[in-house]
Each structure stands twice: as structure tokens, then as C-alpha cells.
Protein backbone atom coordinates (compact mmCIF):
# COMPACT_ATOMS: atom_id res chain seq x y z
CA UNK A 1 -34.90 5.28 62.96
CA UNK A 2 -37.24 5.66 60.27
CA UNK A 3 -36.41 7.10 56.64
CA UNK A 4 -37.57 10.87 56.54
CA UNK A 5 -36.99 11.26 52.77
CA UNK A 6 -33.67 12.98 52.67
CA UNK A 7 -30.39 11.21 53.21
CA UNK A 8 -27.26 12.85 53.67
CA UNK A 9 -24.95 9.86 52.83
CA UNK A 10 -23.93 9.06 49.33
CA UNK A 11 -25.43 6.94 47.06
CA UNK A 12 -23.33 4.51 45.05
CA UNK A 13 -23.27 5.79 41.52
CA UNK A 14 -23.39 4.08 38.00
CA UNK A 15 -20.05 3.55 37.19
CA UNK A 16 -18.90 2.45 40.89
CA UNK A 17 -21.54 0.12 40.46
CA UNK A 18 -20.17 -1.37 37.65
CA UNK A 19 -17.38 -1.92 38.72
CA UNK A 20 -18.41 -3.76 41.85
CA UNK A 21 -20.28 -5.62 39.61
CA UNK A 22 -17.52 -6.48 37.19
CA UNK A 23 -15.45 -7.76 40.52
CA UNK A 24 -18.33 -9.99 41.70
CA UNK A 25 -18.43 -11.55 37.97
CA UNK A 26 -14.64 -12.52 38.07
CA UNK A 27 -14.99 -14.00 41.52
CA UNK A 28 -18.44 -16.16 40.97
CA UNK A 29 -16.32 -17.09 37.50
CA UNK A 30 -13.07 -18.45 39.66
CA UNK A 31 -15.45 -20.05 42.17
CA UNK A 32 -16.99 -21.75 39.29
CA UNK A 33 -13.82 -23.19 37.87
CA UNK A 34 -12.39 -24.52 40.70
CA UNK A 35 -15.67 -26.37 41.05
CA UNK A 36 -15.26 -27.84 38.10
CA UNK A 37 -11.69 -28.43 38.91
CA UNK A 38 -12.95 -30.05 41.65
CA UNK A 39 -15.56 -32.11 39.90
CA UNK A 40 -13.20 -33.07 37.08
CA UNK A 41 -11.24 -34.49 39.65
CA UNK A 42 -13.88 -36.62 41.42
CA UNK A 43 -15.49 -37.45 37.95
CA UNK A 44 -13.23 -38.30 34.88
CA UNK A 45 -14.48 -36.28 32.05
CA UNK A 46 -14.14 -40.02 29.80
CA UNK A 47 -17.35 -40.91 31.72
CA UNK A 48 -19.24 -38.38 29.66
CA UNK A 49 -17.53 -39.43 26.33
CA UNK A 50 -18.25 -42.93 26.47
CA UNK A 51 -21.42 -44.88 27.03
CA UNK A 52 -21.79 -48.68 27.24
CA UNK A 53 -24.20 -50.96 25.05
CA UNK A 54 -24.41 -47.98 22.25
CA UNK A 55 -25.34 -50.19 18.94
CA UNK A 56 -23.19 -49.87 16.13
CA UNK A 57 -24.25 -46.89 13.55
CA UNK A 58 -25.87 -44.88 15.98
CA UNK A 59 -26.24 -41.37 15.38
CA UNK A 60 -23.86 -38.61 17.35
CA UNK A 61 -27.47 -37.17 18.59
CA UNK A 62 -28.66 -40.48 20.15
CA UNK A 63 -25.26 -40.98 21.85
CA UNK A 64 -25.72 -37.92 23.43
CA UNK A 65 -28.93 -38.32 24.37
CA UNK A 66 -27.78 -41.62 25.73
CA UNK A 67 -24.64 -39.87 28.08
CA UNK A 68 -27.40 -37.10 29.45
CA UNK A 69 -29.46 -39.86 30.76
CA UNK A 70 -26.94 -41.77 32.13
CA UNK A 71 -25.28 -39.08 33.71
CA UNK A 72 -28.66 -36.76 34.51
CA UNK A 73 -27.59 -36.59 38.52
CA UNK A 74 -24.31 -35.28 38.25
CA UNK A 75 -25.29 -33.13 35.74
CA UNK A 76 -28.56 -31.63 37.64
CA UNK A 77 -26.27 -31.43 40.67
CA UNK A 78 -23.76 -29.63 38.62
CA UNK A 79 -26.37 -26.85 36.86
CA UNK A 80 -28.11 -26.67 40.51
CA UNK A 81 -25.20 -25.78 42.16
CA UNK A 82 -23.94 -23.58 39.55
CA UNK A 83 -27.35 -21.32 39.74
CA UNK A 84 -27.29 -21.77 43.60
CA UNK A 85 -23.77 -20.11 44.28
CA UNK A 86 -24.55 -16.53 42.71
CA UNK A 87 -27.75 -16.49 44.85
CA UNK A 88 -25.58 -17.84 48.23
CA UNK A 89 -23.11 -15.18 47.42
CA UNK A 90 -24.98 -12.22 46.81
CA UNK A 91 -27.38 -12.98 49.71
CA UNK A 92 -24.90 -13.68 52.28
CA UNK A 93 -22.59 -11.25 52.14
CA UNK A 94 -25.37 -8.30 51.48
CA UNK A 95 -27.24 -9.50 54.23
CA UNK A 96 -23.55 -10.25 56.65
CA UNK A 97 -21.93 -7.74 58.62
CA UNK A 98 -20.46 -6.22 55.36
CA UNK A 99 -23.61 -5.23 53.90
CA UNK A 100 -22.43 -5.77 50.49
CA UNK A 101 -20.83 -8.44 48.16
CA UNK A 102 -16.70 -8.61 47.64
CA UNK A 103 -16.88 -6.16 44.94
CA UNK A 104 -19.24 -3.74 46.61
CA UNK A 105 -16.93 -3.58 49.40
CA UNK A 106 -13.80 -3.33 47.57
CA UNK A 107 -15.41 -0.31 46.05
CA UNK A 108 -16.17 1.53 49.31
CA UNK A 109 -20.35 0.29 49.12
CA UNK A 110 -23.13 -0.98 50.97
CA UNK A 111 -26.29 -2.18 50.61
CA UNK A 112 -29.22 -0.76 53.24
CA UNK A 113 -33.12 -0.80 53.32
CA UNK A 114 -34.86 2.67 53.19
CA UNK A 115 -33.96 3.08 57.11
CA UNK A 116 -30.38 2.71 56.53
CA UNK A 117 -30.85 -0.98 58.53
CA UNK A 118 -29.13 -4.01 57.37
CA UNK A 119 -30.76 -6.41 55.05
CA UNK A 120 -32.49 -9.77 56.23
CA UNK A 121 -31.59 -12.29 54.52
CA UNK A 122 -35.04 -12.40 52.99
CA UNK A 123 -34.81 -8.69 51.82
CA UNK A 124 -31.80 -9.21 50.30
CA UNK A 125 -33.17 -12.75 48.22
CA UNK A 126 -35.81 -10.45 47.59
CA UNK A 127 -33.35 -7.81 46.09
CA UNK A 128 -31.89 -10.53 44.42
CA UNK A 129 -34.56 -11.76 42.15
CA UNK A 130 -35.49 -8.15 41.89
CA UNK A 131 -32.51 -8.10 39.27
CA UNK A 132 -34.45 -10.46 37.09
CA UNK A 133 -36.97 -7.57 35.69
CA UNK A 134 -34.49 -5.37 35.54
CA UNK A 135 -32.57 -7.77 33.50
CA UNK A 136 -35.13 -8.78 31.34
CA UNK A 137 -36.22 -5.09 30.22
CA UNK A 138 -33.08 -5.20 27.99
CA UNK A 139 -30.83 -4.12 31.59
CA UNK A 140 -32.94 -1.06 32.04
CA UNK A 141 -33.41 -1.67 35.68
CA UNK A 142 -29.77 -1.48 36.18
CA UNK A 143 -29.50 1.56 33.69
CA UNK A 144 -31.67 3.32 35.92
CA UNK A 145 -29.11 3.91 38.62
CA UNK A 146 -27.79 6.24 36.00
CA UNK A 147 -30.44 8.76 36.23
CA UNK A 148 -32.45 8.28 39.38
CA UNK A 149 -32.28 10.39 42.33
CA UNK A 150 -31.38 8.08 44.97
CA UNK A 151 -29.56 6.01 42.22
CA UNK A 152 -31.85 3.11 42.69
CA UNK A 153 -32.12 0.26 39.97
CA UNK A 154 -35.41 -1.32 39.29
CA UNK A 155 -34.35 -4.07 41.66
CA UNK A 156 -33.53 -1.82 44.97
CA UNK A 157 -37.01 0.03 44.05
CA UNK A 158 -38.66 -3.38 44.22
CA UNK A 159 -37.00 -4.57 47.43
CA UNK A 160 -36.80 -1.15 49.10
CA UNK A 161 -33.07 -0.69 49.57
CA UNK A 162 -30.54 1.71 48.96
CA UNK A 163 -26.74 1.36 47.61
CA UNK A 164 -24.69 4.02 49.31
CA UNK A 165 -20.98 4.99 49.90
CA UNK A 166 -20.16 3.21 53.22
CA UNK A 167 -17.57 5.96 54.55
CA UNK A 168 -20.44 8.75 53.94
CA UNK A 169 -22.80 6.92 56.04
CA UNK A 170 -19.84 6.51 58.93
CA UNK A 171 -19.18 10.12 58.74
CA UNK A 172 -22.66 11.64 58.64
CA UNK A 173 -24.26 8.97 61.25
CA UNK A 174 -27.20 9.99 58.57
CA UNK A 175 -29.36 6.44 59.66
């Protein structure tokens, strides 16, 4: 069905928003900490505070400098994988079956496109990096669900989808 202007669902306001968001924060931050459980485990924080061959009266700086290059791998695999996982998570679960991330669904929300579809997983990496402008404008794109009519932030204007209440859209069959 195509999007006729009006929707009689819901849309998922402000502070609900918030929330959701707030949720998703605590879980990427536990995901992160058990990977670097996981990583402390498999490599021994000592190998970052030691480094072979370092000349006597070297400054702290150089030493440094000396433990990033030895260790520039695990440490690129480390920052890659820790910018990776937010992206994985948002994407796949707004694109899944649930239409929305942990938090959005623990709230009672879901993400659509303007036809009330469920995103591709393109849309939704498109949605995604959407959140970028909206971040960089000081978070005005995410203020703007406050006060827009379909309470759309600058990022579901750019990527064309809508945040609604997931029992409204059940009950009205609106899409």
C-alpha cells in the first residue's frame, strides 16, 4: 500500500524515544565490556605496559608511542569492532522481524518507511548514518521529534521512515 498522507497509528513520541534510546545505550555499553572482558582475557593487559628494547631515559611519550605501534592490530581491531557493533545492532534488529532495536521494543515501538513496510537493511544503514547530522547540529535532529507532526527526527526525514507505537498499528491495520 502506498502512504496517502494521513496515518492513523501513533507515532512514537519524544520522551518514549528517549527512553528506548537510553535502553539501547546500556545494552551496546554491557556488550562492550564483556568484549573487553573477553579481550582482556585473550590479551594480558601487561602486553600494553611493557615494551622490549626501550633505551634507558626515554620519555613516557616515546614509550607510548612505542606500545601503539607494536600493538596497532589489536588495537585497530579493537576501535573497528567497537564502532562496528552499534551499526550491526541498530541495523539488524530495525531491519529484523522486530522492526526496532531492544529498547524500541521494550517500549512498545517500531520503526517503518513512509508505507508502513519494513526496513531493508539498506534503509535502515541509511537511517543510521542519518543520525550523524542530526547529531552534529548540536542534537537538533533528534530534538525535532519533539515538535514535528509525524514526530520525525532529522534522521527518519532523511531516510524516509516513521517511528510509531507498534500496538496502534496492530489495532488500526492503518498500513
Amino acid at each position: 500500500m502506498s502512504y496517502s498522507g494521513t496515518i492513523t497509528a501513533e507515532y512514537g513520541g519524544f520522551w518514549r524515544r528517549v527512553g528506548a534510546a537510553l535502553i539501547d545505550g546500556v545494552i551496546l555499553n554491557i556488550i562492550q565490556k564483556v568484549v573487553e572482558m573477553v579481550l582482556g582475557a585473550i590479551i594480558p593487559i601487561e602486553r600494553f605496559m611493557t615494551v622490549p628494547n626501550i633505551a634507558p631515559g626515554t620519555s613516557q611519550d616515546e614509550v607510548m608511542l612505542q606500545v601503539l605501534i607494536e600493538n596497532w592490530p589489536l588495537l585497530l581491531g579493537y576501535t573497528l569492532l567497537a564502532m562496528i557493533a552499534p551499526i550491526l545492532y541498530d541495523v539488524l534488529l530495525t531491519a529484523s522481524s522486530w522492526q526496532a532495536t531492544v529498547g524500541k521494543r521494550a517500549l512498545g515501538l517500531i520503526v517503518v518507511d513512509l508505507n508502513g513496510q519494513r526496513l531493508t537493511p539498506w534503509r535502515a544503514t541509511g537511517r543510521y548514518f542519518a543520525k550523524i547530522p542530526s547529531a552534529l547540529i548540536l542534537g537538533i535532529g533528534f530534538l525535532m521529534v519533539g515538535w514535528t507532526e509525524r514526530k520525525q527526527g532529522l534522521h527518519d526525514m532523511i531516510a524516509g521512515t516513521l517511528v510509531v507505537k507498534k500496538d496502534s498499528v496492530a489495532q488500526s491495520n492503518v498500513f
